[in-house]
PDB file of N, CA and C in Angstrom:
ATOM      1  N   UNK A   1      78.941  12.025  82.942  1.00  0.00           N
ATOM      2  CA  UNK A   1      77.653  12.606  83.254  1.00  0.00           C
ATOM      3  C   UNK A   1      76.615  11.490  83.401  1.00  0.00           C
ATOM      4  N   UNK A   2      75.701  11.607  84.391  1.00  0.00           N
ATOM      5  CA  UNK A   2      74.750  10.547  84.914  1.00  0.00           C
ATOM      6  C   UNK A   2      73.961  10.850  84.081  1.00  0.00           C
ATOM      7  N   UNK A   3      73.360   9.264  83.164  1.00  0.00           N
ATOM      8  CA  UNK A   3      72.136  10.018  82.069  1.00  0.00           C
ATOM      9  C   UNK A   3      71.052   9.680  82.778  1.00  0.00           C
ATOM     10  N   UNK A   4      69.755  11.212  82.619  1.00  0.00           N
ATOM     11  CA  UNK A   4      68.574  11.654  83.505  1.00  0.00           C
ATOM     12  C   UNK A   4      68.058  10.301  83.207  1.00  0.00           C
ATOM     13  N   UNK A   5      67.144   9.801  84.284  1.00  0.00           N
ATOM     14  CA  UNK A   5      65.699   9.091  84.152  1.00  0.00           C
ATOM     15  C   UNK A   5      64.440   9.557  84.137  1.00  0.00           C
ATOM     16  N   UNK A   6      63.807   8.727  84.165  1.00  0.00           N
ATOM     17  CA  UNK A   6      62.049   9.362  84.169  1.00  0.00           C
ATOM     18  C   UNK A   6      61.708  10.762  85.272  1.00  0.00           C
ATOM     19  N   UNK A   7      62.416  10.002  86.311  1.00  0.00           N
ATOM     20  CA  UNK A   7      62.294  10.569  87.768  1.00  0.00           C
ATOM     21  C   UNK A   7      62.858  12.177  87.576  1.00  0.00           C
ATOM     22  N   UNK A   8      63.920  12.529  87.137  1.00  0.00           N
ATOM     23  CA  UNK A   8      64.344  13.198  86.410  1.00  0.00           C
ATOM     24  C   UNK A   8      64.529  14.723  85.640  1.00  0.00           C
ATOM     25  N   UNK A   9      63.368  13.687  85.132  1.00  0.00           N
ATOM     26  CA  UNK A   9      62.960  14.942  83.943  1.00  0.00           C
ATOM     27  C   UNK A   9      61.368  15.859  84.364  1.00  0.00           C
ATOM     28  N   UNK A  10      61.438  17.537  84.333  1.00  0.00           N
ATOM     29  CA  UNK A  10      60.809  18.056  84.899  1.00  0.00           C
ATOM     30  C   UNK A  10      59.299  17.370  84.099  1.00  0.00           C
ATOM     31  N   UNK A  11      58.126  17.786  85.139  1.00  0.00           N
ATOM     32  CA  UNK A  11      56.951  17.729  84.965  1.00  0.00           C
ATOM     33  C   UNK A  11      56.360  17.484  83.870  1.00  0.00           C
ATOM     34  N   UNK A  12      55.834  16.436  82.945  1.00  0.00           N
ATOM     35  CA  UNK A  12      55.690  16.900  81.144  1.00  0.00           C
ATOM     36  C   UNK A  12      56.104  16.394  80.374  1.00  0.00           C
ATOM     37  N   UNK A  13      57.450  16.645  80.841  1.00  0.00           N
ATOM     38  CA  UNK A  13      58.923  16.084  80.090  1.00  0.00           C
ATOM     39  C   UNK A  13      59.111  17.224  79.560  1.00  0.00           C
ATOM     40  N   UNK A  14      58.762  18.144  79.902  1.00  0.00           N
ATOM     41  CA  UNK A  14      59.265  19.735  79.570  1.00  0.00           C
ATOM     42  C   UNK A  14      60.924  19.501  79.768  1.00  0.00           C
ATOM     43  N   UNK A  15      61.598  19.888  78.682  1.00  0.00           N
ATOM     44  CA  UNK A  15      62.923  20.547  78.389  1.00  0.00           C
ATOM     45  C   UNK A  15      63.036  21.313  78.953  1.00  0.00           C
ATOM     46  N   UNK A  16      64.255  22.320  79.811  1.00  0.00           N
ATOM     47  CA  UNK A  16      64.034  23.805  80.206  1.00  0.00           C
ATOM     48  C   UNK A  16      65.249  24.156  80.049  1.00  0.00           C
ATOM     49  N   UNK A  17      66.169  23.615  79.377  1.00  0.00           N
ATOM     50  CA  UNK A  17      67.483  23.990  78.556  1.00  0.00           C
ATOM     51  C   UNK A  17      67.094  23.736  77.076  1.00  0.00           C
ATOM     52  N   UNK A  18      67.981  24.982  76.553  1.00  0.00           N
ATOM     53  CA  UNK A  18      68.130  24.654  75.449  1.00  0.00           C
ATOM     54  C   UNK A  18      69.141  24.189  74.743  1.00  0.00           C
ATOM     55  N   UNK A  19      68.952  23.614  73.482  1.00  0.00           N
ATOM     56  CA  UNK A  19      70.364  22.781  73.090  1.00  0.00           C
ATOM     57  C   UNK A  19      71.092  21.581  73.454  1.00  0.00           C
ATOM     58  N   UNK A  20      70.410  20.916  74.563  1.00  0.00           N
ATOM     59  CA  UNK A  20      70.770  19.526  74.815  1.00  0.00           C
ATOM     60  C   UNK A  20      70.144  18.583  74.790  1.00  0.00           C
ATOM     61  N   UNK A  21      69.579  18.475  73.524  1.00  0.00           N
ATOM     62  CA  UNK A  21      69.000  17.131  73.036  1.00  0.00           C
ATOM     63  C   UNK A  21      70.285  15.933  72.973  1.00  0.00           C
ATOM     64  N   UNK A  22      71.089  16.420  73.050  1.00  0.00           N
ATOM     65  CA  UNK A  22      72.218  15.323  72.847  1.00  0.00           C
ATOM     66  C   UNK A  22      72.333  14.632  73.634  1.00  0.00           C
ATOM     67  N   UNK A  23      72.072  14.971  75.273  1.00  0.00           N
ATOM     68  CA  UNK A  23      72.231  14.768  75.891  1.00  0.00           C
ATOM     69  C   UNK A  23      71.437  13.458  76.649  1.00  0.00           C
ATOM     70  N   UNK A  24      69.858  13.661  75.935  1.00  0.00           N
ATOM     71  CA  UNK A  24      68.695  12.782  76.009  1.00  0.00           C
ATOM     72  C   UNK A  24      68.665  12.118  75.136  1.00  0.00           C
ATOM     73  N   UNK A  25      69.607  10.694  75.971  1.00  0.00           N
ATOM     74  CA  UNK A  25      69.571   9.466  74.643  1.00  0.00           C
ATOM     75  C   UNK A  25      68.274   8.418  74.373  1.00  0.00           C
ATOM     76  N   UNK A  26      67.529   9.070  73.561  1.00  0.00           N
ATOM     77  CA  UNK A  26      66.133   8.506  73.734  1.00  0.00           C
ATOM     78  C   UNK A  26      66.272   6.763  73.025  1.00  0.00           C
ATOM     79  N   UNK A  27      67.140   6.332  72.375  1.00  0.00           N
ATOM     80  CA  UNK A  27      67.373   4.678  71.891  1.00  0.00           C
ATOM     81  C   UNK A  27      66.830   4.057  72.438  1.00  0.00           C
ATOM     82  N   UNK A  28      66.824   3.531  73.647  1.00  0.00           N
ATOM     83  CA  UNK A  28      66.307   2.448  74.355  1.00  0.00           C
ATOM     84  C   UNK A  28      64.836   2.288  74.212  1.00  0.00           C
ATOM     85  N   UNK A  29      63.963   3.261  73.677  1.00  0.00           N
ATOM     86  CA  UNK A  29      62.503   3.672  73.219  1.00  0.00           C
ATOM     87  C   UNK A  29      62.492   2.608  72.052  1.00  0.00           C
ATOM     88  N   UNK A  30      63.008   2.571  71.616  1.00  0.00           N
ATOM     89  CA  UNK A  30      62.928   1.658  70.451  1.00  0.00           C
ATOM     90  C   UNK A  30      62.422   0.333  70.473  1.00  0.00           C
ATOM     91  N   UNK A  31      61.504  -0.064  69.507  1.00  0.00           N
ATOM     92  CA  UNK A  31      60.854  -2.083  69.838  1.00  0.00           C
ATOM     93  C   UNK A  31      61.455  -2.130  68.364  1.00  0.00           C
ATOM     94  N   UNK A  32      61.933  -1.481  67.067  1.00  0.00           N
ATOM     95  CA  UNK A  32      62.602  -2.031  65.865  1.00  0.00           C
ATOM     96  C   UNK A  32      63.504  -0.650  65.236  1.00  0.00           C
ATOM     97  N   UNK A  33      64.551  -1.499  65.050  1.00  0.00           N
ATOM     98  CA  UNK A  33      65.991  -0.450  64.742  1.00  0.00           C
ATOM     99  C   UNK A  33      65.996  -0.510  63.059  1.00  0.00           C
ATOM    100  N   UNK A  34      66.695   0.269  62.813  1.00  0.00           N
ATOM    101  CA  UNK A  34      66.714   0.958  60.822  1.00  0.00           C
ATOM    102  C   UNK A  34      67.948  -0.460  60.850  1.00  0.00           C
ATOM    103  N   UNK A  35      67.955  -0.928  59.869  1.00  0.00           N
ATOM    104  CA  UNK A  35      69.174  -1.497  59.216  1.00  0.00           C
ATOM    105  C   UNK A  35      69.335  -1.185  57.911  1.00  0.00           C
ATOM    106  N   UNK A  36      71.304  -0.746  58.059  1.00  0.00           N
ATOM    107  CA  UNK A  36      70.846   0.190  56.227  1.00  0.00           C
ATOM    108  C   UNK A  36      72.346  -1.618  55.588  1.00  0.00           C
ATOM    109  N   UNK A  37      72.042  -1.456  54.098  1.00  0.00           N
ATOM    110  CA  UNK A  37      71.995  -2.008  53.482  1.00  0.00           C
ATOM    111  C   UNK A  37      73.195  -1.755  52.341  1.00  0.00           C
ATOM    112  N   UNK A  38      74.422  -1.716  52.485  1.00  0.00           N
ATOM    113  CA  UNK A  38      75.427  -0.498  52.045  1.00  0.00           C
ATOM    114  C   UNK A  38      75.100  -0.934  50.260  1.00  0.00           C
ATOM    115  N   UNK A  39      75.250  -1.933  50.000  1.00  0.00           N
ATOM    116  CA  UNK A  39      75.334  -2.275  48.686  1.00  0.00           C
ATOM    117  C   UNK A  39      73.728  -1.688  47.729  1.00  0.00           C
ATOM    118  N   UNK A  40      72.571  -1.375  48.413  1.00  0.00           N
ATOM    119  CA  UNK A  40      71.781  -0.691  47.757  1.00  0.00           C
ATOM    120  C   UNK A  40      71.343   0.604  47.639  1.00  0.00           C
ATOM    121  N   UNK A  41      72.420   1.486  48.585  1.00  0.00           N
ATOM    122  CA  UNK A  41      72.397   2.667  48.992  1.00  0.00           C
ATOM    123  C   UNK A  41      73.250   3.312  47.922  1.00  0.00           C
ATOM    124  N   UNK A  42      72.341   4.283  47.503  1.00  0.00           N
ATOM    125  CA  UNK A  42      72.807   5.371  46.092  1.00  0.00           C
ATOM    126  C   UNK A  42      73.095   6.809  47.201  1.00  0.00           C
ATOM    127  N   UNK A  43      72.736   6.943  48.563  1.00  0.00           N
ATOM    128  CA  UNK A  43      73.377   8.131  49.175  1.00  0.00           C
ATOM    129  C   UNK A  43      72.216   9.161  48.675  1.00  0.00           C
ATOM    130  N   UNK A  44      71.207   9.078  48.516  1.00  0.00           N
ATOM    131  CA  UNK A  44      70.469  10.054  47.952  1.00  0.00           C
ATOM    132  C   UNK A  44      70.245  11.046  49.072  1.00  0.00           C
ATOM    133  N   UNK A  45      70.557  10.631  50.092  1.00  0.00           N
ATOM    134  CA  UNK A  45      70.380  11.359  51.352  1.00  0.00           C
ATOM    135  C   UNK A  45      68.919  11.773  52.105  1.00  0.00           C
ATOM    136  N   UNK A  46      67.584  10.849  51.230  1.00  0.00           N
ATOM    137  CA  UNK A  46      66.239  11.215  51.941  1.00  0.00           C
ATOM    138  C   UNK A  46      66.346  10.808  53.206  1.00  0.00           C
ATOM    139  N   UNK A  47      66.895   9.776  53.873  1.00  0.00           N
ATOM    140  CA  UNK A  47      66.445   9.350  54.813  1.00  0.00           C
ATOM    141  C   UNK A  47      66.966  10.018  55.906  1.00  0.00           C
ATOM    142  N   UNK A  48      68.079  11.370  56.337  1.00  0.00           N
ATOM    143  CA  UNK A  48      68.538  12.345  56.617  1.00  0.00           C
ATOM    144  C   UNK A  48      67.686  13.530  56.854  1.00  0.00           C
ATOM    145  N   UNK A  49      67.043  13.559  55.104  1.00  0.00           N
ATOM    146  CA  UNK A  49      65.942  14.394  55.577  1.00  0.00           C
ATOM    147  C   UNK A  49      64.749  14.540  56.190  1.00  0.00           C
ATOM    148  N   UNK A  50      64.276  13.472  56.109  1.00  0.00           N
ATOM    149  CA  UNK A  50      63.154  13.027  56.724  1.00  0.00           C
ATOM    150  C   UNK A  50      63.240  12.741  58.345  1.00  0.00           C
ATOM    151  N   UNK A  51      64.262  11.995  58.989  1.00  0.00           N
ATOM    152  CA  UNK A  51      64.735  11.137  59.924  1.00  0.00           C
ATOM    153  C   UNK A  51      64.442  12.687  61.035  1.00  0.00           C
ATOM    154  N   UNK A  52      63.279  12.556  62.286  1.00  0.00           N
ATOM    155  CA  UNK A  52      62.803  13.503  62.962  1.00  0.00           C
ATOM    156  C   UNK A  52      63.718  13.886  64.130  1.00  0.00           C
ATOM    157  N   UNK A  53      64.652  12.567  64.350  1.00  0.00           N
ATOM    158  CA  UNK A  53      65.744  12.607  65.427  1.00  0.00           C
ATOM    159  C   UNK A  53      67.098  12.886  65.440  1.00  0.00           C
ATOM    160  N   UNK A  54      67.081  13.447  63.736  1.00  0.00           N
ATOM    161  CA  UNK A  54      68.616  13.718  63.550  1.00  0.00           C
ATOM    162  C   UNK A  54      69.340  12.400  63.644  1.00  0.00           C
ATOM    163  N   UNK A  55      69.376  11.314  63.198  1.00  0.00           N
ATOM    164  CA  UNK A  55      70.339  10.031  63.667  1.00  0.00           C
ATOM    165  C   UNK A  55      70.671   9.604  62.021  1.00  0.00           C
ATOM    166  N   UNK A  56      71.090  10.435  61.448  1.00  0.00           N
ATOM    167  CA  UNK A  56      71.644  10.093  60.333  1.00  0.00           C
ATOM    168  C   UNK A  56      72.609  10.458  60.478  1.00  0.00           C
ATOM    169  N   UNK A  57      73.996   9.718  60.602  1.00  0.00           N
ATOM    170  CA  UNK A  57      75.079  10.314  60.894  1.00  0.00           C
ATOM    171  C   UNK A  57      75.733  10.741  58.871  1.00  0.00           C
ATOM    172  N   UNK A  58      76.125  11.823  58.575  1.00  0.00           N
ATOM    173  CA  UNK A  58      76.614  11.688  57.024  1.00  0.00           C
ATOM    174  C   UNK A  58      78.203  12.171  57.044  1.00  0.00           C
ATOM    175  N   UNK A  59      78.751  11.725  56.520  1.00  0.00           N
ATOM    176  CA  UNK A  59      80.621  12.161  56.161  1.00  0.00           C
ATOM    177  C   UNK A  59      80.783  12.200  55.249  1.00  0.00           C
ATOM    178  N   UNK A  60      81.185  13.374  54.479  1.00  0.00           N
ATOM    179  CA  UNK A  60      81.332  13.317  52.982  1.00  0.00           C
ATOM    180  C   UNK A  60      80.347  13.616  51.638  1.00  0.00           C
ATOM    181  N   UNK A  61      79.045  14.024  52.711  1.00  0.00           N
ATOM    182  CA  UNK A  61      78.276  14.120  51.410  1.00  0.00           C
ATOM    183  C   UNK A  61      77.614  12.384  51.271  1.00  0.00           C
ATOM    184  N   UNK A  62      77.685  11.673  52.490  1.00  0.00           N
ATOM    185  CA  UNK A  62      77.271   9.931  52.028  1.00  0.00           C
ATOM    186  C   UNK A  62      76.953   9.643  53.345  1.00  0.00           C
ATOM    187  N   UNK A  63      75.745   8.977  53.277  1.00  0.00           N
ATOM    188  CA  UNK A  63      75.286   8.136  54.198  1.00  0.00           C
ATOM    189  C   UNK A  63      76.591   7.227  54.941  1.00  0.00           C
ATOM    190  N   UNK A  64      76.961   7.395  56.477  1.00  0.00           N
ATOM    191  CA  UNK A  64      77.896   6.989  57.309  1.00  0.00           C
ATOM    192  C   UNK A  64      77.322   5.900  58.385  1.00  0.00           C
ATOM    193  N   UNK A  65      76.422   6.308  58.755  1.00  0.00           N
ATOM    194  CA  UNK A  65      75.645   5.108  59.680  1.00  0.00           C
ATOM    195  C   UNK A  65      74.370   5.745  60.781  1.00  0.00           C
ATOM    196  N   UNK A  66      73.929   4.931  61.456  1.00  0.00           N
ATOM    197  CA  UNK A  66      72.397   5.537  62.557  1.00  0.00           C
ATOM    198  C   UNK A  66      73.593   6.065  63.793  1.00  0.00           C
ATOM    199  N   UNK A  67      72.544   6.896  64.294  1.00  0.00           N
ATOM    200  CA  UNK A  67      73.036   7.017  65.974  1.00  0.00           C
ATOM    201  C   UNK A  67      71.663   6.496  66.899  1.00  0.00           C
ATOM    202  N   UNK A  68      72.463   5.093  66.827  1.00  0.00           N
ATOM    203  CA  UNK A  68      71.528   4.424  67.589  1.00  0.00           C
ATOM    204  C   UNK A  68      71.175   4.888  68.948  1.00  0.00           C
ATOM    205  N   UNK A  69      71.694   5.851  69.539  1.00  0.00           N
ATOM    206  CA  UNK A  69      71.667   6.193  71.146  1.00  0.00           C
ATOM    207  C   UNK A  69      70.231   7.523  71.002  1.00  0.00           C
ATOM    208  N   UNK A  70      70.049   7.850  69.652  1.00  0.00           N
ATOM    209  CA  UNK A  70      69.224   8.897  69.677  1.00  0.00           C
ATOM    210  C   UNK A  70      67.836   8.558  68.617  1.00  0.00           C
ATOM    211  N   UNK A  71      68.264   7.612  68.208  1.00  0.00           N
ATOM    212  CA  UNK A  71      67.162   7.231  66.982  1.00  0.00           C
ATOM    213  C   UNK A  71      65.938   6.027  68.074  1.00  0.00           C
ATOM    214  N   UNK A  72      64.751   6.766  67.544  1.00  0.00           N
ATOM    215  CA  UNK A  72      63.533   5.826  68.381  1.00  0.00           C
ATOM    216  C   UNK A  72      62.934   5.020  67.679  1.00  0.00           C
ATOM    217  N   UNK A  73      63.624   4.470  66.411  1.00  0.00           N
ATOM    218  CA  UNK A  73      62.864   3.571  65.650  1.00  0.00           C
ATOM    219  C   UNK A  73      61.462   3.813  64.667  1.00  0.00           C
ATOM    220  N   UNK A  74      61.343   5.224  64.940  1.00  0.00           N
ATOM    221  CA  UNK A  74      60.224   5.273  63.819  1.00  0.00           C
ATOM    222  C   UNK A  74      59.468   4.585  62.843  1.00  0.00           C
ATOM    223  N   UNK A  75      61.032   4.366  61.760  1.00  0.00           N
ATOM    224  CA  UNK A  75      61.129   4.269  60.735  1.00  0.00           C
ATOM    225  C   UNK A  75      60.766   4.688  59.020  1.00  0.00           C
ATOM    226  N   UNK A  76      60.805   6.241  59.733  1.00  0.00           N
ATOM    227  CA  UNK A  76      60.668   6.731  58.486  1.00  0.00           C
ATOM    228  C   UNK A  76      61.448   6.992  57.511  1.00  0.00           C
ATOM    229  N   UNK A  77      63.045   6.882  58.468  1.00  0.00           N
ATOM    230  CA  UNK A  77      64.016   6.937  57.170  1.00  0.00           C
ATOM    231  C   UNK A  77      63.509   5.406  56.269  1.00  0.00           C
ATOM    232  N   UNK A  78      63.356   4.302  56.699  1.00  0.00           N
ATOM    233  CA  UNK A  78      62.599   2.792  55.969  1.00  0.00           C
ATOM    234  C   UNK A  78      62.006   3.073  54.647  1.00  0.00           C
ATOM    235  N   UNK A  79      61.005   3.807  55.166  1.00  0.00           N
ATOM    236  CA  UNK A  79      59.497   4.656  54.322  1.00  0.00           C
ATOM    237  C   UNK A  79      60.202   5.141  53.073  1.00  0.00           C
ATOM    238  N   UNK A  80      60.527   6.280  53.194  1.00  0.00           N
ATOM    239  CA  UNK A  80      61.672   7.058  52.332  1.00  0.00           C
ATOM    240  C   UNK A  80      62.619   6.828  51.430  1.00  0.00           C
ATOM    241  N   UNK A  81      63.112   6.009  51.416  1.00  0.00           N
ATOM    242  CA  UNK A  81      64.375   5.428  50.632  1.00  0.00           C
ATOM    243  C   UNK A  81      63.761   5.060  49.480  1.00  0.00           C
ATOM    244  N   UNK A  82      63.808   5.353  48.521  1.00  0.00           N
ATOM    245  CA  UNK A  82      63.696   4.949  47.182  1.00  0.00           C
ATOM    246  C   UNK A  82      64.301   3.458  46.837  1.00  0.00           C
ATOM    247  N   UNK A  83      65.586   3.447  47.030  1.00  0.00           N
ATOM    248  CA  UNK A  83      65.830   1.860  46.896  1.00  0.00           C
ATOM    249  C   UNK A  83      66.164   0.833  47.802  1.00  0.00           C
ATOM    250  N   UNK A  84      65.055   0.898  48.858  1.00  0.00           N
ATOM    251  CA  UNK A  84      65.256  -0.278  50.210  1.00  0.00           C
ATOM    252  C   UNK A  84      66.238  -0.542  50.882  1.00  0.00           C
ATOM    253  N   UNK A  85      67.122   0.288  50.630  1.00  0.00           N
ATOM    254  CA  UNK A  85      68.439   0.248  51.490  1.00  0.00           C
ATOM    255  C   UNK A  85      68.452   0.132  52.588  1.00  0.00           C
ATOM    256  N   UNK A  86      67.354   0.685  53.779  1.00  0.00           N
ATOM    257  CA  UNK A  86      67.073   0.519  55.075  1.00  0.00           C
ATOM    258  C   UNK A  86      65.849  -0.176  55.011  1.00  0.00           C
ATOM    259  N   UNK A  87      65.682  -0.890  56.185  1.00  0.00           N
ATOM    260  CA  UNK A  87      64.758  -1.915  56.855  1.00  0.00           C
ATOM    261  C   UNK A  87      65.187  -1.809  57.890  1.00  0.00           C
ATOM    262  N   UNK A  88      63.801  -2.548  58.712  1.00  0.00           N
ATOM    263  CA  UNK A  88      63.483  -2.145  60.387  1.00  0.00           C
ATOM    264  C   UNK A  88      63.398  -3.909  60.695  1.00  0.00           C
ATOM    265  N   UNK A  89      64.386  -4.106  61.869  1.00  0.00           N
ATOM    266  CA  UNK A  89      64.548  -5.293  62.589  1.00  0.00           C
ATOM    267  C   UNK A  89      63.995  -5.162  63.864  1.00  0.00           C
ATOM    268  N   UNK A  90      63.239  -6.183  64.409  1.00  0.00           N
ATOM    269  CA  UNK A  90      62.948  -6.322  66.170  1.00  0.00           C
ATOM    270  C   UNK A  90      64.453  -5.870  66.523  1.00  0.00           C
ATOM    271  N   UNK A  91      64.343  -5.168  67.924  1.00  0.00           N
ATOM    272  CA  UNK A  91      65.316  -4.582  68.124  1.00  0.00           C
ATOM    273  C   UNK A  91      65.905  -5.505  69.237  1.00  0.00           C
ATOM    274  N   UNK A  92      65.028  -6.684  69.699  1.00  0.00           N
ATOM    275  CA  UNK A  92      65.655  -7.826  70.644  1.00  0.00           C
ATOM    276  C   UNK A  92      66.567  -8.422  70.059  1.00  0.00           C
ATOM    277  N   UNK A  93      66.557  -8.819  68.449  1.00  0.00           N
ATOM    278  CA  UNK A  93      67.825  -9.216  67.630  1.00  0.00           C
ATOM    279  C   UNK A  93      69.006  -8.738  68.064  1.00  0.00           C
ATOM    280  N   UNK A  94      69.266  -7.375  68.770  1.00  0.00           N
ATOM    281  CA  UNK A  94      70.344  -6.852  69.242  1.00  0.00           C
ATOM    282  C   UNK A  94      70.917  -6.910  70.320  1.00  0.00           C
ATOM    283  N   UNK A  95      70.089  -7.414  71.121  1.00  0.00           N
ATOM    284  CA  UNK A  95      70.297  -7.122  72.897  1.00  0.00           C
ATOM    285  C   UNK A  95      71.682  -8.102  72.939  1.00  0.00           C
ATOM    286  N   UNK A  96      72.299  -7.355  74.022  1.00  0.00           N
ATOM    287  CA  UNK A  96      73.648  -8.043  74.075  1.00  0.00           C
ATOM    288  C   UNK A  96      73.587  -8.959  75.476  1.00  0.00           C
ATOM    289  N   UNK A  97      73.795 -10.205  74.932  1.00  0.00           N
ATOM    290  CA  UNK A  97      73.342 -10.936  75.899  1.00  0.00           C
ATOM    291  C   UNK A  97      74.950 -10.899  76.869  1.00  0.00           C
ATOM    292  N   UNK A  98      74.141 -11.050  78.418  1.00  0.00           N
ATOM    293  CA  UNK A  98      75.000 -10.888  79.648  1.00  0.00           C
ATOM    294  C   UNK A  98      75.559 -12.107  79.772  1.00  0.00           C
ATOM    295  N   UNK A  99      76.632 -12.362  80.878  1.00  0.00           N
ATOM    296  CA  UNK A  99      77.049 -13.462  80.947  1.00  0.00           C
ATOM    297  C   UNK A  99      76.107 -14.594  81.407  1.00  0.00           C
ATOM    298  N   UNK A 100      76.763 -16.024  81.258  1.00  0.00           N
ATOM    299  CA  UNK A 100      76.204 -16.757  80.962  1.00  0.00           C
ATOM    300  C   UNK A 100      75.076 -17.199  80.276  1.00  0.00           C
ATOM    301  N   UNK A 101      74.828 -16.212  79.055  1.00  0.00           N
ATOM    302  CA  UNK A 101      74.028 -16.247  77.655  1.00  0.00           C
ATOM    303  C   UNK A 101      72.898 -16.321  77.624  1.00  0.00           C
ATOM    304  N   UNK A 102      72.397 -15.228  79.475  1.00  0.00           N
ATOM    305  CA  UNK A 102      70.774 -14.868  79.954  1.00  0.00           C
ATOM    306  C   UNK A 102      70.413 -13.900  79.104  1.00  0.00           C
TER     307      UNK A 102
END
């Protein structure tokens, strides 16, 4: 499936389906990404609740990892966490550099 662009999307950015937010991978919105921190993470699960984009992925009852393709960097799961387990990085730290290491 071709993912929509600006061009795209009706008037607004009005939705006119329902149920396919999945579909609108809003990530690339992002200027700083969550980094979680496994060794200070007690799993308390706030940052799940809070997190407005749904990108808390959980398995088990435990924090599993972001869905970076849908998370816009907020960072309110950051905010939330009782014991600093997540922090927010420039999200250029990530860019995957193309060949010849442009």
């Amino acid at each position: 499936m071709k993912e929509k662009g600006w061009k795209d999307i009706p008037w607004g950015g009005l939705i006119l389906e329902e149920g396919n937010a999945e579909e609108y991978k809003t990530g690339s919105w992002r200027t700083h990404r969550p980094v979680w921190d496994e060794k200070k993470c007690t799993h308390c699960l706030l940052c799940w609740v809070y997190c407005p984009d749904s990108s808390i992925i959980v398995k088990e009852e435990k924090f599993k990892q972001f869905d970076y393709d849908h998370c816009k960097g907020c960072g309110i799961c950051s905010t939330q966490c009782p014991t600093k387990a997540i922090h927010m990085e420039e999200e250029g730290k990530f860019v995957i550099k193309t060949e010849g290491g442009k």
